[in-house]
Structure formats: C-alpha cells, structure tokens
Protein backbone atom coordinates (compact mmCIF):
# COMPACT_ATOMS: atom_id res chain seq x y z
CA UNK A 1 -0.31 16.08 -8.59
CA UNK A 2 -0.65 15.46 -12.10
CA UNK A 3 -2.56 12.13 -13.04
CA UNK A 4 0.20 11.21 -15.51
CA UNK A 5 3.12 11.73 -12.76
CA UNK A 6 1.39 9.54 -10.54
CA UNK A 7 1.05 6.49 -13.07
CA UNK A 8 5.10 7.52 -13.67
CA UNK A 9 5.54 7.15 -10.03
CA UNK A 10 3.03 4.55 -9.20
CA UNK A 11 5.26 1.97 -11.56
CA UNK A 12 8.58 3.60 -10.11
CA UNK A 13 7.53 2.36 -6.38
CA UNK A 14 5.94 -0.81 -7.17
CA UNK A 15 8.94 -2.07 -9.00
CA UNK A 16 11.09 -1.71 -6.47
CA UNK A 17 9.67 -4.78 -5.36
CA UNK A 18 10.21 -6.76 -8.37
CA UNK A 19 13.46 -8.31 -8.93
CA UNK A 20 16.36 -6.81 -11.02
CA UNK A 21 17.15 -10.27 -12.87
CA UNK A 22 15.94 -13.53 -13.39
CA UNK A 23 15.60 -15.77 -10.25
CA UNK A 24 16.88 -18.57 -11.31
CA UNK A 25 18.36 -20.41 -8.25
CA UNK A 26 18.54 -20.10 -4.79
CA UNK A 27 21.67 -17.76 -4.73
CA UNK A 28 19.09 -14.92 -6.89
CA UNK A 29 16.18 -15.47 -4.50
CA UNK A 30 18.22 -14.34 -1.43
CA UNK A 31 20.17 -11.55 -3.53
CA UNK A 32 16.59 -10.04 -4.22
CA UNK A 33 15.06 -10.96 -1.02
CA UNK A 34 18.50 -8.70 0.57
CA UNK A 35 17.15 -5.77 -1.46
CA UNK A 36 13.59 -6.08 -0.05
CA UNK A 37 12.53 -7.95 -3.86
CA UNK A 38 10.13 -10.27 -2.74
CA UNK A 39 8.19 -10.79 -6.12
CA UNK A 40 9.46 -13.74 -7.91
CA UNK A 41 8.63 -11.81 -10.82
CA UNK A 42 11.76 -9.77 -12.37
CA UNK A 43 11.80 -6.33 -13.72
CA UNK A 44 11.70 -7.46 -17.54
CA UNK A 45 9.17 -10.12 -17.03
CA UNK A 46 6.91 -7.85 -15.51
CA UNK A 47 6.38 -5.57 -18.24
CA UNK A 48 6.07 -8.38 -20.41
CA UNK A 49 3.44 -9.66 -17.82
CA UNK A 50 1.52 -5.71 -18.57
CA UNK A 51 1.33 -6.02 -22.04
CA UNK A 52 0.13 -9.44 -21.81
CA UNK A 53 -2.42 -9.13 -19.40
CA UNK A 54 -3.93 -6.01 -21.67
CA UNK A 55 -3.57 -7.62 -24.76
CA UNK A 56 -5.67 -10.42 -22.94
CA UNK A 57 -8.38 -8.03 -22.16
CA UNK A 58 -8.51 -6.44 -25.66
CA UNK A 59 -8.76 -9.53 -27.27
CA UNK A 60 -10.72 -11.69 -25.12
CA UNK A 61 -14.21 -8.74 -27.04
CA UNK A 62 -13.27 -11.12 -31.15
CA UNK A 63 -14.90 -13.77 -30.16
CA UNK A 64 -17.37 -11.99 -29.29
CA UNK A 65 -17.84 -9.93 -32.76
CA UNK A 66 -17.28 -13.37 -34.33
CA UNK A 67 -20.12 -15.58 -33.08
CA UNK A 68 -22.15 -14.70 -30.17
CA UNK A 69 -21.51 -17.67 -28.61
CA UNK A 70 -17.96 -16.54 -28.16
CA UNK A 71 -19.72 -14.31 -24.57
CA UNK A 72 -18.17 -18.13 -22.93
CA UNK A 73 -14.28 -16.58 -23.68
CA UNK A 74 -15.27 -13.38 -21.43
CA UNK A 75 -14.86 -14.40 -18.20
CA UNK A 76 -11.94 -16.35 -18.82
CA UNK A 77 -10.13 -13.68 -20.28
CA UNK A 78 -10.84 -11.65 -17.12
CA UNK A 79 -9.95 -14.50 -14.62
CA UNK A 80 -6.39 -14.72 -16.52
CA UNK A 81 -6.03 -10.60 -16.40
CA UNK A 82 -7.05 -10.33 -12.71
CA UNK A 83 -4.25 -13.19 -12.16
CA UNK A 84 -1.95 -11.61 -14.17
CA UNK A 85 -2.54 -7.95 -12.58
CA UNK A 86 -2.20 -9.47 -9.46
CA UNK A 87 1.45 -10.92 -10.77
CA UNK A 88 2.59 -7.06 -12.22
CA UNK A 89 0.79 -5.11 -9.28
CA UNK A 90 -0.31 -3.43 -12.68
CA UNK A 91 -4.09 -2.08 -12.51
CA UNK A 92 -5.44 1.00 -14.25
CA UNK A 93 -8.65 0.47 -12.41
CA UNK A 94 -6.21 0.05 -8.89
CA UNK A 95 -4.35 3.25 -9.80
CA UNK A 96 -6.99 5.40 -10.58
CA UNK A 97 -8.12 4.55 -7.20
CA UNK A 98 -5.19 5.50 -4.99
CA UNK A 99 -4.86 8.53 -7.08
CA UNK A 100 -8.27 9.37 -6.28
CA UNK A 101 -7.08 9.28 -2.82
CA UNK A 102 -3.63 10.54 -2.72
CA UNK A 103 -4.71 13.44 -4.25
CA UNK A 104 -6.75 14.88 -1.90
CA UNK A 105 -5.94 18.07 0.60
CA UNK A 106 -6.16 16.05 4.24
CA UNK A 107 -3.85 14.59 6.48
CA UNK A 108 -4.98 11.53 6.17
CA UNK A 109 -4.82 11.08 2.84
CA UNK A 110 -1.37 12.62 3.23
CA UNK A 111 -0.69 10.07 5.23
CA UNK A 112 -1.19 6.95 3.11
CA UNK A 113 0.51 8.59 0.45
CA UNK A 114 3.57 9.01 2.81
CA UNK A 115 2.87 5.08 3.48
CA UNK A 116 2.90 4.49 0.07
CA UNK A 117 6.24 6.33 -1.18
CA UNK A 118 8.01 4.54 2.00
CA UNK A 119 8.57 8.19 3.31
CA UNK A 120 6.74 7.79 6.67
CA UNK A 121 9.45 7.25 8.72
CA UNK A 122 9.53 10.83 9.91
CA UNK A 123 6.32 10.54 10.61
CA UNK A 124 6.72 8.09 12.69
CA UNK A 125 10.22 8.86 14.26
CA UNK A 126 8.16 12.27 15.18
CA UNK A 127 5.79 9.96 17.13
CA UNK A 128 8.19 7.89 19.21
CA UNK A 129 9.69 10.71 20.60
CA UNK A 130 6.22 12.37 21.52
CA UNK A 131 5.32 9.46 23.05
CA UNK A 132 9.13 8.31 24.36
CA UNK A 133 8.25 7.54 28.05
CA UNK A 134 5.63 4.71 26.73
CA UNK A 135 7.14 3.28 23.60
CA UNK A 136 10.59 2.89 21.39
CA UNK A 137 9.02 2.39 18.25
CA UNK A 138 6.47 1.87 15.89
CA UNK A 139 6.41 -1.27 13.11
CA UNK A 140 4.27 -2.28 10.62
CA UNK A 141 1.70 -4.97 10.87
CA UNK A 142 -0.03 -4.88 8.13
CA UNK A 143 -1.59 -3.12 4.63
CA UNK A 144 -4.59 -3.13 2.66
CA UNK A 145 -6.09 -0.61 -0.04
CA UNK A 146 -6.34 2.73 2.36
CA UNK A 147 -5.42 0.70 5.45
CA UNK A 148 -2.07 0.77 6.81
CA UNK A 149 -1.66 -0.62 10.49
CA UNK A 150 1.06 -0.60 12.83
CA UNK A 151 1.77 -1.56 16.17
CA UNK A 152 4.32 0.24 19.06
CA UNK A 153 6.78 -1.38 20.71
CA UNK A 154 6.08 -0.45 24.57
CA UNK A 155 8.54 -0.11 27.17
CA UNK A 156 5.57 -1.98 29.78
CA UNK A 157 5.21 -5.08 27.64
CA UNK A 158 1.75 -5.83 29.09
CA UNK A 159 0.47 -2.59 26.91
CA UNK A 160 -0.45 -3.22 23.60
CA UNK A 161 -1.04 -0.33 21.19
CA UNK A 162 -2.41 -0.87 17.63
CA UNK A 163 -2.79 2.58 15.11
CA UNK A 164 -5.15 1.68 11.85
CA UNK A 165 -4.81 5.06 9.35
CA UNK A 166 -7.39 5.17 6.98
CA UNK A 167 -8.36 8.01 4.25
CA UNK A 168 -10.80 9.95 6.82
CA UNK A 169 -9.44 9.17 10.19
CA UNK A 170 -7.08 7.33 12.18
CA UNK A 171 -8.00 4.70 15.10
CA UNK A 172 -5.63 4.34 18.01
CA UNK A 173 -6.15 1.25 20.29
CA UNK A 174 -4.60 1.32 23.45
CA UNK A 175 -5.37 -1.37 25.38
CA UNK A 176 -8.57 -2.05 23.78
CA UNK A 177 -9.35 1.39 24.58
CA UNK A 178 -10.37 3.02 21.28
CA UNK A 179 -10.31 6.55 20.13
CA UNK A 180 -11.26 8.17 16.52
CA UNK A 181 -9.66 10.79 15.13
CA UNK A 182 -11.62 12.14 12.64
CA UNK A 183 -11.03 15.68 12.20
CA UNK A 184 -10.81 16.90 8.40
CA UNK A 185 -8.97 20.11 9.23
CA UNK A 186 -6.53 18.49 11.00
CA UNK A 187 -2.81 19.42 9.49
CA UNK A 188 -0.29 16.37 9.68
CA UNK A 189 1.58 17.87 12.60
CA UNK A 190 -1.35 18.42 14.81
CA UNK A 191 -2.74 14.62 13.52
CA UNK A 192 0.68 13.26 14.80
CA UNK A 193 -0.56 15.50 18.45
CA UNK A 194 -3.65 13.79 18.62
CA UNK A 195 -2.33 10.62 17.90
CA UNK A 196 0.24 11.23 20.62
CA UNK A 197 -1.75 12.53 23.52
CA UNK A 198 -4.43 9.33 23.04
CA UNK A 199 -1.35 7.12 23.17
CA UNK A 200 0.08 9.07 26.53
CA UNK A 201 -3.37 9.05 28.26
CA UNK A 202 -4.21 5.71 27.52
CA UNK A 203 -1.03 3.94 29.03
C-alpha cells in the first residue's frame, strides 16, 4: 500500500460520514442521518474546514518571527487546529498513524483495516456461523484508535461475550472468562478459528 493511496482513501472513507449538503433544517439532518451522515459538517464545508485549520497552523509561527512575545499566539493556534481537526476528521499526524498500522503483514492489523474500510462483515458473517449453536450475530460496541470492540448476540441470553481486536492480538471475553490471542503468524482465517473455538468452549 502506497502512502499516497492511503491519504486518497483515508479522505474517501471518512467523508462518507460527512454530509452531502448543507444541514440546514430538520428535514436535511434526518436525510443525512438515513445515509449514515452523522457529522453536521457537509462535504464542502469540510474541506474548507482543512485548509483552514492548516492555514491556522502555518500562520499561528509570524508572530513569532515578529516579536518574541508573539510565543502567547502558539498555543492558541493549536487549541483552534486540534478543534478544527477534530471537526474534518482531518490529521496528517492521525493518518500517518493508521497507515503505520494498516500497513503491516498480520492479521490483526488486517483486521482493523477491514474495520476501517467497513469491509468486515465477512469477517464476521464467517464467525457467526462457526460459532452458530451459541450466537446469531455480532454488533459493534464501540471504536477507538486500534481498538474496535464488539459484542455477540447469544442465543442463552445470560451469556455475555465481548471481542476487543487490537494491532497485536485479539481478547475474547466470555463470561468474564478471558483468553489472548496473540499469535503473529496467525493468517486471518485461522485468527477467525481461534476466535471461534474460545467462543464455543467458553459457553
């Protein structure tokens, strides 16, 4: 994966969560909220946001070069671009990171990458059936930077089963009964195994 394909694609699947127009009333917010748009922010305004928030940063270093006293402007200027990367979902610092991660030959990294496109559905269709006579699904519960969890929905309700996939292993909790999988030779399809058989054994 080419560093400049992943920016390309990095923007491509983060802006699917922006909205395609202006939400102006209540009528736009539910149109965009339909199509899984949950940023307020539209399309347009967030690459006006980009170029602001980098403009921001380059010019927040004149005062500086102008009277040394200027240093005060500094942190500022940051504040306002870490607000305003948080509004785009726009970091070079944030994208250099994932790709960092992405790019490496594991399953687990292959994993959150598969998270990340919104292709791990198979993945996870793969695991409901090898785990069919405990569960009828898996959902999401929640994301942060190299942590995707999700849940299963069990068949015995009183189960509870809780799957955490990080960039070097994957914990499965089943019933509070925790196992590690933390094998780097693992391919996907024999990750998806393990995962399975803890899940089977542990209900």
């Amino acid at each position: 994966m080419r560093r400049i394909d992943f920016y390309s694609e990095y923007y491509d699947r983060t802006d699917q969560d922006f909205s395609d127009k202006f939400s102006w009333g209540k009528k736009e917010r539910e149109e965009a909220w339909r199509k899984r748009q949950w940023r307020h922010v539209s399309k347009f305004e967030r690459k006006l946001v980009i170029i602001t928030q980098y403009l921001i940063l380059l010019l927040c270093w004149i005062p500086l070069c102008l009277d040394r006293s200027g240093w005060v402007a500094i942190p500022l200027a940051l504040l306002a671009f870490s607000s305003l990367s948080f509004a785009s979902n726009f970091s070079f610092v944030k994208i250099e990171l994932l790709y960092s991660v992405y790019r490496k030959d594991n399953a687990y990294c292959a994993v959150l990458y598969d998270i990340f496109l919104g292709k791990f559905t198979c993945f996870l269709n793969d695991l409901r059936r090898a785990t069919k006579k405990e569960t009828v699904g898996y959902v999401h519960k929640s994301s942060r930077l190299f942590c995707d969890k999700y849940f299963a929905m069990c068949r015995n309700k009183s189960n509870q089963v809780l799957l955490a996939f990080q960039r070097n292993k994957v914990t499965v909790t089943v019933n509070k009964k925790v196992t590690v999988i933390n094998d780097m030779t693992l391919t996907k399809e024999e990750l998806l195994q393990q995962i399975a058989t803890a899940i089977n054994e542990g209900l």
